[in-house]
PDB file of N, CA and C in Angstrom:
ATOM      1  N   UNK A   1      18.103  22.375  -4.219  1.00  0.00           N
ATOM      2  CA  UNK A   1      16.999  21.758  -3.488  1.00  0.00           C
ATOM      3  C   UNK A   1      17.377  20.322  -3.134  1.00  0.00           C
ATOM      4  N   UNK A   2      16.665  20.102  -2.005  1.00  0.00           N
ATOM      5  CA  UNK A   2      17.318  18.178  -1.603  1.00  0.00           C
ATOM      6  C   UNK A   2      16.487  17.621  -2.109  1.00  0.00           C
ATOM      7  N   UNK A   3      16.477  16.892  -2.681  1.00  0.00           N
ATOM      8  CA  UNK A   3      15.856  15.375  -3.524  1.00  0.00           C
ATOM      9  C   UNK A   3      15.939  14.184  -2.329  1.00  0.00           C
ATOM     10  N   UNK A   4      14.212  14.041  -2.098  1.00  0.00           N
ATOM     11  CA  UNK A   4      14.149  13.076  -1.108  1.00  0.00           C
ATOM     12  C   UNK A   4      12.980  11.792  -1.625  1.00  0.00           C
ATOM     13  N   UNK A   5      13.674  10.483  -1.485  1.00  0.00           N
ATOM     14  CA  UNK A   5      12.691   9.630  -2.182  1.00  0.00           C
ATOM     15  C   UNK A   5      12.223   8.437  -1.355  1.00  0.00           C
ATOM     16  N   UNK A   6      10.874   8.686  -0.893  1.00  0.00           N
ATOM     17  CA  UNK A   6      10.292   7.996  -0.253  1.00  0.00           C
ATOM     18  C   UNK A   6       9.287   6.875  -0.650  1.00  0.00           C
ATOM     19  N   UNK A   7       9.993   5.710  -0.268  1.00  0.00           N
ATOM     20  CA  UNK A   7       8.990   4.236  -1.004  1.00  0.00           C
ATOM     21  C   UNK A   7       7.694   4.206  -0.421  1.00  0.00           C
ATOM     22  N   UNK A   8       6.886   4.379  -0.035  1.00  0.00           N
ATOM     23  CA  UNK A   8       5.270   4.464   0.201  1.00  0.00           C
ATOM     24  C   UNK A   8       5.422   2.698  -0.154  1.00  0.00           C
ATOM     25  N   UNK A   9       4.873   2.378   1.580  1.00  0.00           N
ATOM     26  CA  UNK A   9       4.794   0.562   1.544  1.00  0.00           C
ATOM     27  C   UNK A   9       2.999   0.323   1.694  1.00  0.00           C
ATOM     28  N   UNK A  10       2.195   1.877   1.740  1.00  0.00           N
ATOM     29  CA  UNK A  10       0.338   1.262   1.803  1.00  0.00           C
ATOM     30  C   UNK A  10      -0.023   1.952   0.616  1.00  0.00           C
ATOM     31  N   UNK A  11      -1.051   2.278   0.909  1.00  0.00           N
ATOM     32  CA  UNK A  11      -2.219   3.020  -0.547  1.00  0.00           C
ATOM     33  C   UNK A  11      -1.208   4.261  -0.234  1.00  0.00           C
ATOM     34  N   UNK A  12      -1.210   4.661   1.048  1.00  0.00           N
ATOM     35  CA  UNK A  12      -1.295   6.528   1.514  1.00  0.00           C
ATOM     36  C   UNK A  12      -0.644   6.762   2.634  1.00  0.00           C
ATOM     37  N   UNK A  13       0.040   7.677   2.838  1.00  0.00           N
ATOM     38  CA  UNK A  13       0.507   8.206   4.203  1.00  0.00           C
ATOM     39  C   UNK A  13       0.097   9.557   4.568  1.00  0.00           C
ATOM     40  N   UNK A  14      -0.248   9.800   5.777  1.00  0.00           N
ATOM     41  CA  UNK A  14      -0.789  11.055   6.131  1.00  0.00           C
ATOM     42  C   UNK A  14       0.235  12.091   5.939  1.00  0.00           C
ATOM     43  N   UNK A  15      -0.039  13.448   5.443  1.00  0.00           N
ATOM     44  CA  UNK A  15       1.471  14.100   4.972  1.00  0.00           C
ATOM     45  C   UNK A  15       2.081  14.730   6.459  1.00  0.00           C
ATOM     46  N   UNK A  16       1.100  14.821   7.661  1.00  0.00           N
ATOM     47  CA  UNK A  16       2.198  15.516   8.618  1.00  0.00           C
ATOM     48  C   UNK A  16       3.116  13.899   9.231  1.00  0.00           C
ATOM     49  N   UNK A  17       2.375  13.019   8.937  1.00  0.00           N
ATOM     50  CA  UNK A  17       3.508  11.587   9.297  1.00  0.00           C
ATOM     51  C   UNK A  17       4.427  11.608   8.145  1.00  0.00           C
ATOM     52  N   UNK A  18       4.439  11.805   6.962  1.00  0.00           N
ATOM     53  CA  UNK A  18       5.507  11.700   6.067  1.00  0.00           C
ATOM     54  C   UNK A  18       6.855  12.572   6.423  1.00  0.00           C
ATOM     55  N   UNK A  19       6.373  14.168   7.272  1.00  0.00           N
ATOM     56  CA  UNK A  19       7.285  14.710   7.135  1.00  0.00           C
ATOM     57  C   UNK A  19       8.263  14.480   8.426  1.00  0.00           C
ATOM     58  N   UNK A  20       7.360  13.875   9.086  1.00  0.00           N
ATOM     59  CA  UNK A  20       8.018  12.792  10.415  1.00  0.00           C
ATOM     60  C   UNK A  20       8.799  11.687  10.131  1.00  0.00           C
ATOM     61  N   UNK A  21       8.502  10.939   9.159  1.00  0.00           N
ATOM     62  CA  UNK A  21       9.351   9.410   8.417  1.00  0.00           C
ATOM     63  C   UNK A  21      10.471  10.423   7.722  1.00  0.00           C
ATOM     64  N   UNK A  22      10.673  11.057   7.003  1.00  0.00           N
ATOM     65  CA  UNK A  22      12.009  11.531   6.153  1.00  0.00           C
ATOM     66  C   UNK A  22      12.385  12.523   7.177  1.00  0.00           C
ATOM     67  N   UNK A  23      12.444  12.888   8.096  1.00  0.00           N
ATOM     68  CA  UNK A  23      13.229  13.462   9.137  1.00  0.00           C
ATOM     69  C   UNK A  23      13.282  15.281   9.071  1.00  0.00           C
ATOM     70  N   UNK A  24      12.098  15.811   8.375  1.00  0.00           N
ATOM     71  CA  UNK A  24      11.892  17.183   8.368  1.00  0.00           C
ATOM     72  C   UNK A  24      11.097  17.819   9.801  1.00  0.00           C
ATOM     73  N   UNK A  25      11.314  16.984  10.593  1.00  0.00           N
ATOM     74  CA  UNK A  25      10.174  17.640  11.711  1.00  0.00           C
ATOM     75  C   UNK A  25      10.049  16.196  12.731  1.00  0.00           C
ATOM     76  N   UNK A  26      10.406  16.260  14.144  1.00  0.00           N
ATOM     77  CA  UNK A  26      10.588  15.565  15.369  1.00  0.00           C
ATOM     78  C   UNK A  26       9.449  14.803  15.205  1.00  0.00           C
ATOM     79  N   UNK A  27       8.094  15.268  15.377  1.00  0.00           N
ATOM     80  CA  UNK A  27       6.579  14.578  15.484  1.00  0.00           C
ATOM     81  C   UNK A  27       5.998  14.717  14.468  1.00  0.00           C
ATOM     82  N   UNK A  28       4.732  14.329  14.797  1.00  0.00           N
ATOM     83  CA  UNK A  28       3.855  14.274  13.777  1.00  0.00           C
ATOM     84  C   UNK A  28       3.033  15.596  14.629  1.00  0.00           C
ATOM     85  N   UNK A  29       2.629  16.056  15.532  1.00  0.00           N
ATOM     86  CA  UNK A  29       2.210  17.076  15.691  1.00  0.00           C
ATOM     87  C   UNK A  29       3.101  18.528  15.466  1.00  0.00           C
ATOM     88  N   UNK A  30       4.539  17.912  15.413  1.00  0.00           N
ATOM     89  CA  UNK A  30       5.601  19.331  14.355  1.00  0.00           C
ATOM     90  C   UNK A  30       5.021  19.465  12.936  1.00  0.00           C
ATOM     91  N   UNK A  31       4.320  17.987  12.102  1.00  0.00           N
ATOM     92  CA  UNK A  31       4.330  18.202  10.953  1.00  0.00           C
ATOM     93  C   UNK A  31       3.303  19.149  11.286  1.00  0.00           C
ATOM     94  N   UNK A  32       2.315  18.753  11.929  1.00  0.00           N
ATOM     95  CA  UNK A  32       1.024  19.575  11.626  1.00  0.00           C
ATOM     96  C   UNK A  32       1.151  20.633  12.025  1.00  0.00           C
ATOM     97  N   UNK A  33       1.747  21.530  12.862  1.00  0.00           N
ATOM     98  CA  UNK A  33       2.295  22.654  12.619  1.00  0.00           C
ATOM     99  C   UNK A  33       2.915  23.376  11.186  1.00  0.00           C
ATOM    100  N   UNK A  34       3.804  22.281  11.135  1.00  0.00           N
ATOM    101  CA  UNK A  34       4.257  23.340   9.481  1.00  0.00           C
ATOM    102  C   UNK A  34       3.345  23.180   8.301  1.00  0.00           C
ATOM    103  N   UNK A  35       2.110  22.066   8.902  1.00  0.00           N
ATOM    104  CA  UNK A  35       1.095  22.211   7.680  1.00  0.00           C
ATOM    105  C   UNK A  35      -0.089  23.023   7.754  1.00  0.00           C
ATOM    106  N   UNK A  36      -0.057  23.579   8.971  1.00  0.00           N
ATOM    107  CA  UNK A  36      -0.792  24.281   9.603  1.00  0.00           C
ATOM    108  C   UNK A  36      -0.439  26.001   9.198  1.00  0.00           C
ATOM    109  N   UNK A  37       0.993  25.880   9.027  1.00  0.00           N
ATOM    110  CA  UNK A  37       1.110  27.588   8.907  1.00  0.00           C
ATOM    111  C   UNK A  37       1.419  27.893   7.348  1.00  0.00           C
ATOM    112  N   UNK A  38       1.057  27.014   6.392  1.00  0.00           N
ATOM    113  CA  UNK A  38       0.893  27.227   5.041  1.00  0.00           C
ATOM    114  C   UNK A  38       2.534  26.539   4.238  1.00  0.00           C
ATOM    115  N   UNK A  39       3.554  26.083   4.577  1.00  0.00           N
ATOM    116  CA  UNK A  39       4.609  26.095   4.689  1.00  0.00           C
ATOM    117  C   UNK A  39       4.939  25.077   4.113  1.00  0.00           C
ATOM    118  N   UNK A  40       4.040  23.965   3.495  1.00  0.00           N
ATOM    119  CA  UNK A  40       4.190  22.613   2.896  1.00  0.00           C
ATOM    120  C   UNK A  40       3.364  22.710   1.635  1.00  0.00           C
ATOM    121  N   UNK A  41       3.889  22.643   0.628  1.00  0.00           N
ATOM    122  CA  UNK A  41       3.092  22.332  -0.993  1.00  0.00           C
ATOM    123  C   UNK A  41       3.248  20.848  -1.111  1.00  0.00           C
ATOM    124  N   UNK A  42       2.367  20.985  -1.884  1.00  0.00           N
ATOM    125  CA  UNK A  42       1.684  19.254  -2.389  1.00  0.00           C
ATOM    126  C   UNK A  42       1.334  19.095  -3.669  1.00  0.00           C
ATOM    127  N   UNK A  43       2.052  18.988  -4.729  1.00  0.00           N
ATOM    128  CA  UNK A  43       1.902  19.437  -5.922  1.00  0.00           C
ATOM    129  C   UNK A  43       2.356  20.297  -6.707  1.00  0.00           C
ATOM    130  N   UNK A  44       3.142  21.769  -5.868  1.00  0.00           N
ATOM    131  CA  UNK A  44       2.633  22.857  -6.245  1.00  0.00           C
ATOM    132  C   UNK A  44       1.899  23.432  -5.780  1.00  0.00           C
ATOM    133  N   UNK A  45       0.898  22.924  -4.885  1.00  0.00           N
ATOM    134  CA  UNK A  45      -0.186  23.854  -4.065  1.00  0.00           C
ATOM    135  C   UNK A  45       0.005  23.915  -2.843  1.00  0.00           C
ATOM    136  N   UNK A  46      -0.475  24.664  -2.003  1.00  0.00           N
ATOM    137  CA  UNK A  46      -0.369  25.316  -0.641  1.00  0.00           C
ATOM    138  C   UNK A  46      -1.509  24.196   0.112  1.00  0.00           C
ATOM    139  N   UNK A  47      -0.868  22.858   0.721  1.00  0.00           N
ATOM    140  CA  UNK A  47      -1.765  22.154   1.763  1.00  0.00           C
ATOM    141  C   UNK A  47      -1.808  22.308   2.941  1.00  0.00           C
ATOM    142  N   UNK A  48      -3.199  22.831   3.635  1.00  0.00           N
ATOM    143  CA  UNK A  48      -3.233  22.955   5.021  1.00  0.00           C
ATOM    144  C   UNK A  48      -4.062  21.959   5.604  1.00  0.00           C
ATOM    145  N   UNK A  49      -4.411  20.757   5.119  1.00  0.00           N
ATOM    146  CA  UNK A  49      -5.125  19.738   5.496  1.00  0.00           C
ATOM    147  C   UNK A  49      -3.831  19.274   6.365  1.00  0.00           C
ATOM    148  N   UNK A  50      -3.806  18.732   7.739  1.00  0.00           N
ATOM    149  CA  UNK A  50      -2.830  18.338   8.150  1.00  0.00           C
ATOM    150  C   UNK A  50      -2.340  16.412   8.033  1.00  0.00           C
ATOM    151  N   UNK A  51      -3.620  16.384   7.648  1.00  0.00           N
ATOM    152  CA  UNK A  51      -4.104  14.802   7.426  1.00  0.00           C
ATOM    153  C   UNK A  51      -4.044  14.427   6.216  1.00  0.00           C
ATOM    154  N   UNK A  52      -3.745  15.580   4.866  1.00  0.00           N
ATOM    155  CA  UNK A  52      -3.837  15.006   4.045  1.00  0.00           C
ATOM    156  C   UNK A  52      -3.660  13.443   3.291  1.00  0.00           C
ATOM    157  N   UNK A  53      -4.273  12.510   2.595  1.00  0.00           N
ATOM    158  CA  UNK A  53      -3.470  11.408   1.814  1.00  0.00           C
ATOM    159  C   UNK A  53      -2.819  11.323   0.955  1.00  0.00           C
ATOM    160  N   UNK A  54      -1.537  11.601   1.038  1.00  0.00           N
ATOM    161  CA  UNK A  54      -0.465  11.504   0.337  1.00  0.00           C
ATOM    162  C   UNK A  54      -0.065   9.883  -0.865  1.00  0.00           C
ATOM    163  N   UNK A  55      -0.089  10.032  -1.865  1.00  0.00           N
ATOM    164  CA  UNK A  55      -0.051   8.773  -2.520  1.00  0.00           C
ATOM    165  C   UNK A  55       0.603   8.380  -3.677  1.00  0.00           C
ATOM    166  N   UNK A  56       1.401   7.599  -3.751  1.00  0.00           N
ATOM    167  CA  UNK A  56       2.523   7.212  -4.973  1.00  0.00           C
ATOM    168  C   UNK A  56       1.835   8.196  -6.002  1.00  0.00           C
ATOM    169  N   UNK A  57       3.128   8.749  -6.649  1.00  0.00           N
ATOM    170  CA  UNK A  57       3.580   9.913  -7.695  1.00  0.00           C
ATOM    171  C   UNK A  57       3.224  11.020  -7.289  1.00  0.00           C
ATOM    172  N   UNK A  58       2.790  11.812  -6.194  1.00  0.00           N
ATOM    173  CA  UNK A  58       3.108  12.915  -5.637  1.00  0.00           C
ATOM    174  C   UNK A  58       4.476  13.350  -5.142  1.00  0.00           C
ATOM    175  N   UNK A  59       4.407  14.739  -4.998  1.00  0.00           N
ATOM    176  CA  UNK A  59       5.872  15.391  -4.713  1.00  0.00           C
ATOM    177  C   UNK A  59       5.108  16.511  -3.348  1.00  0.00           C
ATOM    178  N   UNK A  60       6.168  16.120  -2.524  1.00  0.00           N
ATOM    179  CA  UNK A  60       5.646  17.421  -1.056  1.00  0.00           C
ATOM    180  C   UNK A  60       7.292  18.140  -1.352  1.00  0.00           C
ATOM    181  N   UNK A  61       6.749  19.113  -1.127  1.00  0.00           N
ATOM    182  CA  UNK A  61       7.654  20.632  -0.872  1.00  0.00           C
ATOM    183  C   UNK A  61       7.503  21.025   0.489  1.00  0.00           C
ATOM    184  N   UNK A  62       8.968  21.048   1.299  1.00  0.00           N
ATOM    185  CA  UNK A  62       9.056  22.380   2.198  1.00  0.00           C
ATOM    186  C   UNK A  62      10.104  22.509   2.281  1.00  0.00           C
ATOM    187  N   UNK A  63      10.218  24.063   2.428  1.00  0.00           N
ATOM    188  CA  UNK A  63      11.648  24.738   2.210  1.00  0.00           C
ATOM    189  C   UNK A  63      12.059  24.379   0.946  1.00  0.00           C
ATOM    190  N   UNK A  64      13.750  23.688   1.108  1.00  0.00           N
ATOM    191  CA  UNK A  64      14.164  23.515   0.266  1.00  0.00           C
ATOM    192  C   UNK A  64      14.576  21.958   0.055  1.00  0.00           C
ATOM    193  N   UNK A  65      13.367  21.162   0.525  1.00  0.00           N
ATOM    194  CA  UNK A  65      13.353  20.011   0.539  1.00  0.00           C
ATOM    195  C   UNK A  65      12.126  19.629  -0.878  1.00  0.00           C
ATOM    196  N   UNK A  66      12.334  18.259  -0.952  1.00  0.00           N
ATOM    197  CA  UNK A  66      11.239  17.990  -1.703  1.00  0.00           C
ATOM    198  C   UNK A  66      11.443  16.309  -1.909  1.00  0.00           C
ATOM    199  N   UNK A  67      10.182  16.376  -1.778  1.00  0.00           N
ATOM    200  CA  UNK A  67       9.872  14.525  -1.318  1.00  0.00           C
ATOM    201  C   UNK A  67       9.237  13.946  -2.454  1.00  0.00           C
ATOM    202  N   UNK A  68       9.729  12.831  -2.990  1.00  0.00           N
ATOM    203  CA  UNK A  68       9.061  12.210  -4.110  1.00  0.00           C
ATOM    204  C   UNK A  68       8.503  10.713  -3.813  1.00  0.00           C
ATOM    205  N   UNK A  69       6.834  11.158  -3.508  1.00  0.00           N
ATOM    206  CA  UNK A  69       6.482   9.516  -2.749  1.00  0.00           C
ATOM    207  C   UNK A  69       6.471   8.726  -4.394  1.00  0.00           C
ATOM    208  N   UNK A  70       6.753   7.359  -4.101  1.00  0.00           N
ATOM    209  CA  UNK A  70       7.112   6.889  -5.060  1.00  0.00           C
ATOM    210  C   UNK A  70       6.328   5.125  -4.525  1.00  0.00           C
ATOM    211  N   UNK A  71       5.851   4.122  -5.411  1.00  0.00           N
ATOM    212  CA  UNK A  71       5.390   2.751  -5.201  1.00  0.00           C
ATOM    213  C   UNK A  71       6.748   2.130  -4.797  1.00  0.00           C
ATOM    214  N   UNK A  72       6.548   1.112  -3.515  1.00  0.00           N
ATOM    215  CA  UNK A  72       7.092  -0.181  -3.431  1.00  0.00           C
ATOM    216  C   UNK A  72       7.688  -1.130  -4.545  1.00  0.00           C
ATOM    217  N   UNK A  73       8.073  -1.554  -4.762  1.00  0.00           N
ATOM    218  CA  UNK A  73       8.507  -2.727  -5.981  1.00  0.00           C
ATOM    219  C   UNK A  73       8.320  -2.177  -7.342  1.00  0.00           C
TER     220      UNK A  73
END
Protein backbone atom coordinates (compact mmCIF):
# COMPACT_ATOMS: atom_id res chain seq x y z
CA UNK A 1 0.00 0.00 0.00
CA UNK A 2 1.44 3.74 -0.62
CA UNK A 3 1.87 5.68 2.50
CA UNK A 4 0.87 9.23 1.82
CA UNK A 5 1.40 12.08 4.41
CA UNK A 6 -0.39 15.07 4.21
CA UNK A 7 0.34 18.28 6.56
CA UNK A 8 -3.26 19.79 6.92
CA UNK A 9 -2.24 23.81 7.18
CA UNK A 10 -6.46 24.73 8.50
CA UNK A 11 -8.91 23.00 10.98
CA UNK A 12 -10.16 20.70 7.73
CA UNK A 13 -9.98 19.95 4.17
CA UNK A 14 -12.82 18.83 2.12
CA UNK A 15 -11.96 15.06 1.27
CA UNK A 16 -12.81 15.29 -2.61
CA UNK A 17 -10.08 18.47 -2.48
CA UNK A 18 -7.65 16.30 -0.52
CA UNK A 19 -7.71 13.71 -3.09
CA UNK A 20 -6.98 16.56 -5.60
CA UNK A 21 -3.85 18.07 -3.34
CA UNK A 22 -1.98 14.45 -3.11
CA UNK A 23 -2.48 13.80 -6.78
CA UNK A 24 -5.12 10.75 -6.76
CA UNK A 25 -7.59 12.41 -9.11
CA UNK A 26 -7.15 15.66 -11.77
CA UNK A 27 -10.20 17.79 -9.97
CA UNK A 28 -12.02 18.13 -7.33
CA UNK A 29 -15.14 17.16 -9.21
CA UNK A 30 -12.91 13.61 -10.11
CA UNK A 31 -12.71 13.42 -6.32
CA UNK A 32 -16.34 13.61 -6.03
CA UNK A 33 -16.85 11.08 -8.36
CA UNK A 34 -14.73 8.48 -6.64
CA UNK A 35 -16.54 9.61 -3.48
CA UNK A 36 -19.54 9.33 -5.05
CA UNK A 37 -19.21 5.65 -6.25
CA UNK A 38 -18.34 4.28 -2.71
CA UNK A 39 -14.54 3.91 -3.52
CA UNK A 40 -12.93 6.15 -0.71
CA UNK A 41 -12.85 4.98 3.17
CA UNK A 42 -12.36 7.37 5.90
CA UNK A 43 -11.44 5.56 8.80
CA UNK A 44 -12.26 2.32 7.71
CA UNK A 45 -15.65 3.35 6.63
CA UNK A 46 -17.25 3.72 3.29
CA UNK A 47 -17.61 7.89 2.77
CA UNK A 48 -19.99 9.14 0.29
CA UNK A 49 -20.30 12.64 1.64
CA UNK A 50 -18.30 14.28 -1.11
CA UNK A 51 -17.66 17.32 1.13
CA UNK A 52 -16.73 15.54 3.88
CA UNK A 53 -14.29 17.43 6.79
CA UNK A 54 -11.39 15.75 6.85
CA UNK A 55 -9.15 16.62 10.01
CA UNK A 56 -5.66 16.02 11.60
CA UNK A 57 -5.32 12.21 12.68
CA UNK A 58 -7.55 10.77 10.14
CA UNK A 59 -6.48 8.25 7.47
CA UNK A 60 -8.43 8.27 3.76
CA UNK A 61 -8.18 5.04 1.80
CA UNK A 62 -8.46 4.52 -1.96
CA UNK A 63 -7.28 1.74 -3.74
CA UNK A 64 -4.11 1.10 -2.67
CA UNK A 65 -3.30 4.41 -1.48
CA UNK A 66 -3.71 5.75 1.93
CA UNK A 67 -3.43 9.25 3.23
CA UNK A 68 -2.44 10.19 6.69
CA UNK A 69 -3.78 13.86 7.39
CA UNK A 70 -1.53 14.82 9.96
CA UNK A 71 -1.13 18.76 12.07
CA UNK A 72 1.24 21.48 10.80
CA UNK A 73 4.19 22.02 13.24
Amino acid sequence: MAEIEFPLESEHVELNQLLKLVGLCDSGGAGKMLVASGAVRVDGAVELRKTCKIRAGQTVTLGEHSIHVRAMG
